[in-house]
N, C-alpha and C. Protein backbone atom coordinates (compact mmCIF):
# COMPACT_ATOMS: atom_id res chain seq x y z
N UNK A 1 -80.82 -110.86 -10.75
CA UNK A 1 -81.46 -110.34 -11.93
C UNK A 1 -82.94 -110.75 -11.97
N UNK A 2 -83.00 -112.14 -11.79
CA UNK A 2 -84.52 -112.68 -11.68
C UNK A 2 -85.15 -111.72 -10.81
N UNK A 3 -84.79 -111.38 -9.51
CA UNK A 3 -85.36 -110.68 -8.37
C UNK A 3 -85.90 -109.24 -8.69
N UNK A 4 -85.39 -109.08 -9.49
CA UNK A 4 -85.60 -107.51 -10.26
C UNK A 4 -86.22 -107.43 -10.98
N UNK A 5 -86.53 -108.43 -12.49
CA UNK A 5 -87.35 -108.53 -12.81
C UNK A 5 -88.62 -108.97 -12.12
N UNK A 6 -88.64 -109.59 -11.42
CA UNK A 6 -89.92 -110.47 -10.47
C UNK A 6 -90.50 -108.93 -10.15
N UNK A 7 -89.73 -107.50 -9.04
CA UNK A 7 -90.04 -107.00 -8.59
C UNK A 7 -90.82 -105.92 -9.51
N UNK A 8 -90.19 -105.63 -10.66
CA UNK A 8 -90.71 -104.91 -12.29
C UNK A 8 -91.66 -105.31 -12.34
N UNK A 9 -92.48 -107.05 -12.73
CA UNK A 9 -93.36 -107.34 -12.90
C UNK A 9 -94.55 -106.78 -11.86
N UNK A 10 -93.86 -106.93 -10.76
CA UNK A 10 -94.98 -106.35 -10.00
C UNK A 10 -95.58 -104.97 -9.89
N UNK A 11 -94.93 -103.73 -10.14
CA UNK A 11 -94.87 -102.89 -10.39
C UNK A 11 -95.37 -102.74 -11.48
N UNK A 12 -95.44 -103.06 -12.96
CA UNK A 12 -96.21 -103.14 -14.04
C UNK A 12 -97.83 -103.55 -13.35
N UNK A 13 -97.94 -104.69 -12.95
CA UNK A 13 -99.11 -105.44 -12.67
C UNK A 13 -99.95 -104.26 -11.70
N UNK A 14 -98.94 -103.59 -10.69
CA UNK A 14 -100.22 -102.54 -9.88
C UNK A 14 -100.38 -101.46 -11.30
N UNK A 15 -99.31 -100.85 -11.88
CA UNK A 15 -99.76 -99.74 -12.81
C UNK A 15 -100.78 -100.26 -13.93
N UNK A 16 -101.61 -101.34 -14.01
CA UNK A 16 -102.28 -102.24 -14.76
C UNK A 16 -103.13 -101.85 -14.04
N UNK A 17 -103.12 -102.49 -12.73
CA UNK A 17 -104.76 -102.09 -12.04
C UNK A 17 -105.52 -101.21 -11.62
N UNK A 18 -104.52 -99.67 -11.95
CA UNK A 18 -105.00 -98.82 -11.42
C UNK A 18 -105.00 -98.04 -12.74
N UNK A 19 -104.64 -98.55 -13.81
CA UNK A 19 -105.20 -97.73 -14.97
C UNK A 19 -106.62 -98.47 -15.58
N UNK A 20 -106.65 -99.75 -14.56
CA UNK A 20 -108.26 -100.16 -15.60
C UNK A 20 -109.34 -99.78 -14.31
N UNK A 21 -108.64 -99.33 -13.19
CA UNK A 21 -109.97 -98.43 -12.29
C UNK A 21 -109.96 -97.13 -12.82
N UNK A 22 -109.44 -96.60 -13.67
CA UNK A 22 -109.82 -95.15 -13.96
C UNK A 22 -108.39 -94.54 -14.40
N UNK A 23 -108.91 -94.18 -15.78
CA UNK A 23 -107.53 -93.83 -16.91
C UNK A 23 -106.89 -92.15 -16.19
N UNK A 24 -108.53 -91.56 -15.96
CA UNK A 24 -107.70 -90.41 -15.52
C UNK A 24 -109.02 -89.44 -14.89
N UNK A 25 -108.50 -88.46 -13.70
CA UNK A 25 -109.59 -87.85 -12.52
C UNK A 25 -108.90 -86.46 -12.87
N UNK A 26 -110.01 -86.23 -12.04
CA UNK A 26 -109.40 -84.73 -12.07
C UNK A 26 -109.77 -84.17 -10.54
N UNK A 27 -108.78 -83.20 -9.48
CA UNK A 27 -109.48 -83.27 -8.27
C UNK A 27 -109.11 -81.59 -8.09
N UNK A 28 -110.42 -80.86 -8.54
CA UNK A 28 -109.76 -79.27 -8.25
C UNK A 28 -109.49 -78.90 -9.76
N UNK A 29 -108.25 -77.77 -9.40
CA UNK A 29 -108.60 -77.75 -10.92
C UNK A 29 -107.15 -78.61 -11.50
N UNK A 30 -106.62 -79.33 -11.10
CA UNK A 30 -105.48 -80.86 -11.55
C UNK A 30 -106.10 -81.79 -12.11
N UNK A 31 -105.61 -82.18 -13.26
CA UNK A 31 -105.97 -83.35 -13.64
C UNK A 31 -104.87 -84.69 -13.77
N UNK A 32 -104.73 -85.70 -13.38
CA UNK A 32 -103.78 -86.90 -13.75
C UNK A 32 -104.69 -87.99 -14.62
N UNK A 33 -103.52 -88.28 -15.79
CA UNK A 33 -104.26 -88.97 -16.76
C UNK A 33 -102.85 -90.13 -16.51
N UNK A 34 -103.16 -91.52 -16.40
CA UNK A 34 -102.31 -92.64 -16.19
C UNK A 34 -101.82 -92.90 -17.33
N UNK A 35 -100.56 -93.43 -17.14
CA UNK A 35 -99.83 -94.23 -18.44
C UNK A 35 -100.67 -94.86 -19.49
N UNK A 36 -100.18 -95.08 -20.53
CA UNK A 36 -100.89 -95.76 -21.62
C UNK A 36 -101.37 -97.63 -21.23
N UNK A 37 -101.97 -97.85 -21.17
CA UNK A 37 -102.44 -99.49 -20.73
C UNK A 37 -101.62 -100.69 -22.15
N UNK A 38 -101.86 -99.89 -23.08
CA UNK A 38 -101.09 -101.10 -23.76
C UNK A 38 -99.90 -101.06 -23.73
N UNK A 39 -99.13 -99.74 -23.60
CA UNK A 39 -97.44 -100.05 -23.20
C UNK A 39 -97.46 -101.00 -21.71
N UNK A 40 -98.10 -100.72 -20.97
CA UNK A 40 -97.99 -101.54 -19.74
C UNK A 40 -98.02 -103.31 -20.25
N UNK A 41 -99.25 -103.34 -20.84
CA UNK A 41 -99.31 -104.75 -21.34
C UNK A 41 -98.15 -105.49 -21.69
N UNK A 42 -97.24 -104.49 -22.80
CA UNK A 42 -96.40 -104.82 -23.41
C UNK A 42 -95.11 -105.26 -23.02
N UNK A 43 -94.87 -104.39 -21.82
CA UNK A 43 -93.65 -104.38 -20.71
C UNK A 43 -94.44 -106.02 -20.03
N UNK A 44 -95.33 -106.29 -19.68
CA UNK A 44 -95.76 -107.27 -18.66
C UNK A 44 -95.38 -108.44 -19.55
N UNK A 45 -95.94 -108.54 -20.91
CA UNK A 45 -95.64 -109.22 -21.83
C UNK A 45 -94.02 -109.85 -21.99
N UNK A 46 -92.89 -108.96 -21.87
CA UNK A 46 -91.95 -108.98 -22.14
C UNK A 46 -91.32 -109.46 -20.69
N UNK A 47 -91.75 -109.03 -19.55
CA UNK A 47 -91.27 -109.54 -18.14
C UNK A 47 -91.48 -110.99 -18.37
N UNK A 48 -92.88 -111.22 -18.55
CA UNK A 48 -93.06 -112.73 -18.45
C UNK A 48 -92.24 -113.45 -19.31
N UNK A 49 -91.99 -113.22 -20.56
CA UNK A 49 -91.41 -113.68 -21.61
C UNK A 49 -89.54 -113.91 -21.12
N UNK A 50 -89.79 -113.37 -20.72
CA UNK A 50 -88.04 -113.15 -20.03
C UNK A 50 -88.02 -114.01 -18.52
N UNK A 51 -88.94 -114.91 -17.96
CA UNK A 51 -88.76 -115.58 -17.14
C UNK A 51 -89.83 -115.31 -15.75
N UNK A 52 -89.90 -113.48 -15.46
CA UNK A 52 -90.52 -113.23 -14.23
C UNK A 52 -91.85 -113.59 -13.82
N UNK A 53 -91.90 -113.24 -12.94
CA UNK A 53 -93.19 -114.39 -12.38
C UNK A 53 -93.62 -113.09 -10.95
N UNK A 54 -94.98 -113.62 -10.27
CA UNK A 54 -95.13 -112.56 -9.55
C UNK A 54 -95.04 -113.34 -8.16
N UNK A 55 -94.57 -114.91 -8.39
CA UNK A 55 -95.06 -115.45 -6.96
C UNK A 55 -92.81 -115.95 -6.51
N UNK A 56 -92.92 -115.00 -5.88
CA UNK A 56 -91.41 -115.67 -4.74
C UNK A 56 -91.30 -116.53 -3.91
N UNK A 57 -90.41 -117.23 -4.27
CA UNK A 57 -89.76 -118.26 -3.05
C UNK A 57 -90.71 -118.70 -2.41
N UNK A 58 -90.92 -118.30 -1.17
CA UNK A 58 -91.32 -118.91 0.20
C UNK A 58 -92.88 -118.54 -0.03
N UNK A 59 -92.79 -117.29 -0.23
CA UNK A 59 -94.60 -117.41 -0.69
C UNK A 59 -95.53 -118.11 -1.71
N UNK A 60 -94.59 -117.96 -2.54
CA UNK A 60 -95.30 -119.37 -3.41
C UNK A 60 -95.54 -120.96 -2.71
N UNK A 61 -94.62 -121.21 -1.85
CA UNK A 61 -94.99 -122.30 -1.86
C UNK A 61 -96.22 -122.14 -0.63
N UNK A 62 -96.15 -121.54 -0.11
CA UNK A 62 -97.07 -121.20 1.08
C UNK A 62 -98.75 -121.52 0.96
N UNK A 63 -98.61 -121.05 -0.60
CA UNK A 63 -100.15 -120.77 -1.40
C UNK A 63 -100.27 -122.39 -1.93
N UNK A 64 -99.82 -123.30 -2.17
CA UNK A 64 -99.71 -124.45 -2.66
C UNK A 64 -100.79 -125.44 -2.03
N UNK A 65 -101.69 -125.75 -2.76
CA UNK A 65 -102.88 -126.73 -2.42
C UNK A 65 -102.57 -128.39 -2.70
N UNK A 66 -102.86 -128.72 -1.53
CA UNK A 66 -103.09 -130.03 -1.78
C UNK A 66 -104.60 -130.92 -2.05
N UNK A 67 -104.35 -131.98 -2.01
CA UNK A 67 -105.78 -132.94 -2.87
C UNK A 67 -105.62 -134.08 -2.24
N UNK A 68 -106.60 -134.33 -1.23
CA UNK A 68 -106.53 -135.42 -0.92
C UNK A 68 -107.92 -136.27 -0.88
N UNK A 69 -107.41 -137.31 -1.21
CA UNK A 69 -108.86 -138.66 -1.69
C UNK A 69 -109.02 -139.36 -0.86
N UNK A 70 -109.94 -139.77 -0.46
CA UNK A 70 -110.19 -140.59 0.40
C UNK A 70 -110.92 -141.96 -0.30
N UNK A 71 -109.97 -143.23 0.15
CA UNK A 71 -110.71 -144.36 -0.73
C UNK A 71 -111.28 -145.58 0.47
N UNK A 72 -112.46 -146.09 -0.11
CA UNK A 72 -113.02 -147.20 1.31
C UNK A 72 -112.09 -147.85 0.61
């Protein structure tokens, strides 16, 4: 279930980025106008709220920084 949501979230998060590059084109005589941005918000809102996250397993930890000090 987590996995599904995780994968939703992500799917919200691209339909996010490609409605704040441009709500809507027109190529010829077609026009596409993108989903509404605040229902998207709202769904992203509610993924997160419900647990999902956009970073999995093995790739998350992959990205994980360390800090190291050096003392005389």
């Amino acid at each position: 279930m987590q996995k599904m949501r995780n994968e939703r979230l992500r799917q919200y998060w691209q339909a996010e980025q490609k409605v704040l590059s441009g709500q809507s084109y027109t190529i010829g005589n077609r026009a596409l106008t993108r989903a509404n941005l605040a229902e998207i918000r709202a769904a992203i809102d509610d993924l997160l709220a419900a647990g999902a996250t956009l970073d999995d397993g093995e790739e998350a930890k992959m990205r994980r920084s360390k800090r190291v000090v050096f003392i005389d």
